[in-house]
PDB file of N, CA and C in Angstrom:
ATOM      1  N   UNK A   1      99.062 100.678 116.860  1.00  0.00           N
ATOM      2  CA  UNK A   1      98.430 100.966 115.564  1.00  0.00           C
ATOM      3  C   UNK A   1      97.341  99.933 115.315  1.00  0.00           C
ATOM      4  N   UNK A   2      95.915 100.552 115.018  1.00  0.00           N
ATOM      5  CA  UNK A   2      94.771  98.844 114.811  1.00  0.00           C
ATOM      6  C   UNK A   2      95.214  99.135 113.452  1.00  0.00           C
ATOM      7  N   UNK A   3      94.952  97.968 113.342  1.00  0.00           N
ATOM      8  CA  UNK A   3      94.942  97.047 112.188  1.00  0.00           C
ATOM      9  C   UNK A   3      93.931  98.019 110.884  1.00  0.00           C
ATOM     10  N   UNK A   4      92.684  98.647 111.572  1.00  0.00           N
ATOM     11  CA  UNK A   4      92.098  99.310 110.256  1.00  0.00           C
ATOM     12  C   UNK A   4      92.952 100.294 109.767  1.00  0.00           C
ATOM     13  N   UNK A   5      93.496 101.636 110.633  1.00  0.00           N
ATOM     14  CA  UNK A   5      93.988 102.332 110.494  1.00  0.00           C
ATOM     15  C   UNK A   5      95.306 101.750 109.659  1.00  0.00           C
ATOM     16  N   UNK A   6      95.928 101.065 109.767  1.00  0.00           N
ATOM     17  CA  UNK A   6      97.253 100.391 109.180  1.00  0.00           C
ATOM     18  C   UNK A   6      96.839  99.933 107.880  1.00  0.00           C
ATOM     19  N   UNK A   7      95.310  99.271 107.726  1.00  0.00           N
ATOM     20  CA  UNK A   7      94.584  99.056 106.158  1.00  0.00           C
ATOM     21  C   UNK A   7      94.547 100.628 105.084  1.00  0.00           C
ATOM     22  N   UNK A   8      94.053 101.135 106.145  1.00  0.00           N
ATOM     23  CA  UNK A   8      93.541 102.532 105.177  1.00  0.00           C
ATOM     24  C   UNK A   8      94.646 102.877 104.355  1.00  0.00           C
ATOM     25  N   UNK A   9      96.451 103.077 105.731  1.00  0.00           N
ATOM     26  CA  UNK A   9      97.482 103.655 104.984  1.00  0.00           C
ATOM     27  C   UNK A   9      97.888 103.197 104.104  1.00  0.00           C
ATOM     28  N   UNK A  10      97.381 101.941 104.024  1.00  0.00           N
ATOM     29  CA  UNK A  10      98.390 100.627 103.166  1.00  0.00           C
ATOM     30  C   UNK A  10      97.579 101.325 101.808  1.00  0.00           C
ATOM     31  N   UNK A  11      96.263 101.893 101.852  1.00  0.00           N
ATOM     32  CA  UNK A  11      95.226 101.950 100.691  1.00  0.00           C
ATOM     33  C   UNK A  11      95.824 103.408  99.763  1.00  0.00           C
ATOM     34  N   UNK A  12      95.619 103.705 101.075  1.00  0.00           N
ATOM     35  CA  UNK A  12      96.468 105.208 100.692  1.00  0.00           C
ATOM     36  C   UNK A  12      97.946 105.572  99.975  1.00  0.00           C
ATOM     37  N   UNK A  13      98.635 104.312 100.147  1.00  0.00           N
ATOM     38  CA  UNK A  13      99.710 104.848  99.618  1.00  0.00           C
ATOM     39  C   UNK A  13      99.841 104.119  98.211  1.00  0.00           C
ATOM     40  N   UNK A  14      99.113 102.341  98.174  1.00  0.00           N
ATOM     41  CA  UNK A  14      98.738 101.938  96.927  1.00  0.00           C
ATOM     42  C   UNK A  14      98.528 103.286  96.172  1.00  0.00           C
ATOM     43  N   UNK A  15      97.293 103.834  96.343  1.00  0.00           N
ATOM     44  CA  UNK A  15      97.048 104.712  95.193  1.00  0.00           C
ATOM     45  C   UNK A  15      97.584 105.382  95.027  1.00  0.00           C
ATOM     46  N   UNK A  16      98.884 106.259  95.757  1.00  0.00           N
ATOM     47  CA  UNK A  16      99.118 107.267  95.467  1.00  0.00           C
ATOM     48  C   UNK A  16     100.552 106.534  94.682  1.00  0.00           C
ATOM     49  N   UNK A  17     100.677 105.792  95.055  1.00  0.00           N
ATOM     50  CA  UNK A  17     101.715 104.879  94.208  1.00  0.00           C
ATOM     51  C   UNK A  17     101.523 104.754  92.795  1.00  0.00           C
ATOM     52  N   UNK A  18     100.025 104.054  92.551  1.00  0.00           N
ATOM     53  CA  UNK A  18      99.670 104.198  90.889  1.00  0.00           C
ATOM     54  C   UNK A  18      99.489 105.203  90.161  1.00  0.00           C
ATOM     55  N   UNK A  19      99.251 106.487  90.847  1.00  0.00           N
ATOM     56  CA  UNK A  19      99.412 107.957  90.813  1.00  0.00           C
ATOM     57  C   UNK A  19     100.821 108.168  90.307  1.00  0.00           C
ATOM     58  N   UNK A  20     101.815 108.020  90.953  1.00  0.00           N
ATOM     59  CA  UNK A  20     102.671 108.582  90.582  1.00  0.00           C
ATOM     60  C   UNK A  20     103.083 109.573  91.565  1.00  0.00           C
ATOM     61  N   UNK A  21     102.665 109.761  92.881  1.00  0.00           N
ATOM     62  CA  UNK A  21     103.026 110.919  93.424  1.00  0.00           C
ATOM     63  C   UNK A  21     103.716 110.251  94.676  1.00  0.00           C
ATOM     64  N   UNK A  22     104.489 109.226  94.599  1.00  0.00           N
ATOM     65  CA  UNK A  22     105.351 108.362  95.621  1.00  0.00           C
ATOM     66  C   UNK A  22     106.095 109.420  96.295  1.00  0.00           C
ATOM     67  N   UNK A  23     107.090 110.307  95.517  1.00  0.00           N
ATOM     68  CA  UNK A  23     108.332 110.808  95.998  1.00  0.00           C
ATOM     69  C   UNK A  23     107.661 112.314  97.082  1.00  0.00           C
ATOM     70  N   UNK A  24     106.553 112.999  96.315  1.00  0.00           N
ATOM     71  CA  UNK A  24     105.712 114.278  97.485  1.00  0.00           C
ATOM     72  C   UNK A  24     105.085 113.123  97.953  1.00  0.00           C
ATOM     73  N   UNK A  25     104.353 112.260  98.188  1.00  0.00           N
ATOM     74  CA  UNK A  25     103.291 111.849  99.957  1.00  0.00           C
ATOM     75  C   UNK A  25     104.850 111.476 100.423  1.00  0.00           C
ATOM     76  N   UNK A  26     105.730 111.445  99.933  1.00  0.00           N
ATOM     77  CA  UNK A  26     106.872 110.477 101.126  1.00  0.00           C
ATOM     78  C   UNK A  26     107.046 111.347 102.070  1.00  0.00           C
ATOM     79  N   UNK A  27     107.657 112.991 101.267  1.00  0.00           N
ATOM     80  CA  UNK A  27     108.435 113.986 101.770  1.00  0.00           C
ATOM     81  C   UNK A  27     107.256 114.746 102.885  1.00  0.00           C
ATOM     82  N   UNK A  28     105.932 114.359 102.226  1.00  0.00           N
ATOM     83  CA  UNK A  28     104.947 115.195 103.330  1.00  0.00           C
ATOM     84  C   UNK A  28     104.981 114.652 104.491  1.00  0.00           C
ATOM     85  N   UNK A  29     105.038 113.013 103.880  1.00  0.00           N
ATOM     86  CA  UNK A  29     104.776 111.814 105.853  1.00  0.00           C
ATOM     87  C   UNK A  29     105.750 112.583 106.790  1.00  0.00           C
ATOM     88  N   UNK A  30     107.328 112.376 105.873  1.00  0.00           N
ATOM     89  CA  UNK A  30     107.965 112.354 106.905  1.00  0.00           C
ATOM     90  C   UNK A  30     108.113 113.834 107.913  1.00  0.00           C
ATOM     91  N   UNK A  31     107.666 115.043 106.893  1.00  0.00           N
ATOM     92  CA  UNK A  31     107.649 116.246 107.609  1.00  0.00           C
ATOM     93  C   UNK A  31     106.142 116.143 108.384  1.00  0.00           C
ATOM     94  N   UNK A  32     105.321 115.544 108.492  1.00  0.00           N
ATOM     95  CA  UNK A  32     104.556 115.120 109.168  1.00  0.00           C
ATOM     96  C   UNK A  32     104.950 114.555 110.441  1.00  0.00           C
ATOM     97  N   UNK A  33     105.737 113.215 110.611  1.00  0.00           N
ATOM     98  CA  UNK A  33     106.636 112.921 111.633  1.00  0.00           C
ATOM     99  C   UNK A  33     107.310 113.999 112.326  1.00  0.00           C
ATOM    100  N   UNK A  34     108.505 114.150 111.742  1.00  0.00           N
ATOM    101  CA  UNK A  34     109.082 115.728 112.689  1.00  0.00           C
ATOM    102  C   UNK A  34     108.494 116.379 112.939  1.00  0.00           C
ATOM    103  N   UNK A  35     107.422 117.031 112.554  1.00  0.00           N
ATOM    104  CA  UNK A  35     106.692 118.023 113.251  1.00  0.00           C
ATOM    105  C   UNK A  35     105.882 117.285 114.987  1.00  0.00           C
ATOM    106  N   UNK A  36     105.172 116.013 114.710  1.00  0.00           N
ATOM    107  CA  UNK A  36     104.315 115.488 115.661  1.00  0.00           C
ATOM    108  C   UNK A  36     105.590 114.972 116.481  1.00  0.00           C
ATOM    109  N   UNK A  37     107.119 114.898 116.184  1.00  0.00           N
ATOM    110  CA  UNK A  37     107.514 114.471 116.799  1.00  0.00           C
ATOM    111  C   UNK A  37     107.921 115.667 117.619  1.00  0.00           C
ATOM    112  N   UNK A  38     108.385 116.425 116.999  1.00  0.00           N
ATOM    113  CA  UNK A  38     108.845 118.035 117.861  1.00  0.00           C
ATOM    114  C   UNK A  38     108.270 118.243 118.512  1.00  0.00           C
ATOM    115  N   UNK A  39     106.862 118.155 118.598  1.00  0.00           N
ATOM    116  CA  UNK A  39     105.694 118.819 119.180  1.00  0.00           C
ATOM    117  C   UNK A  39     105.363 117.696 120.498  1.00  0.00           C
ATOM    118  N   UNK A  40     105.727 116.653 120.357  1.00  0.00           N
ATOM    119  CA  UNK A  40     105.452 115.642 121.453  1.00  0.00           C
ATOM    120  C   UNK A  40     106.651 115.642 122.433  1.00  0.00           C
ATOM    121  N   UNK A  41     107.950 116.154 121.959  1.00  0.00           N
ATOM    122  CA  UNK A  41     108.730 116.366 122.821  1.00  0.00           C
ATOM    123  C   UNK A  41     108.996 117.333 123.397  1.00  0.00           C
ATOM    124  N   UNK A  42     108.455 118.672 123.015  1.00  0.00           N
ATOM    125  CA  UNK A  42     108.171 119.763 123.158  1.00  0.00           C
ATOM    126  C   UNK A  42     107.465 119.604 124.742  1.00  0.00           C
ATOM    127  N   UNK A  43     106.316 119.240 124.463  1.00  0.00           N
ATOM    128  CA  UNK A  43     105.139 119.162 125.406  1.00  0.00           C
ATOM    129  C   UNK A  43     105.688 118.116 126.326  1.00  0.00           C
ATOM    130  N   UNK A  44     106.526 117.255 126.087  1.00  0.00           N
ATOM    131  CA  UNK A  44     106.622 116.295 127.529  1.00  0.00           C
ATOM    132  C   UNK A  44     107.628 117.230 128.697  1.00  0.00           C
TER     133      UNK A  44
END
């Protein structure tokens, strides 16, 4: 992971934090994960 990319998320989730929308970006990441993860094990 560089270091910018790891800035951006950190930026990204600040705001969505002061937002208020903590509990949906969580539930999206992680169905985000399972999917790229299914799909990477899928394909190996």
């Amino acid at each position: 992971v560089s270091p910018v990319s790891w800035e951006g998320w950190r930026a990204i989730e600040l705001a969505e934090g002061q937002l208020g929308e903590q509990r949906g970006s969580a539930r999206a990441r992680i169905a985000e994960r399972d999917a790229l993860l299914r799909a990477a094990l899928g394909s190996s």
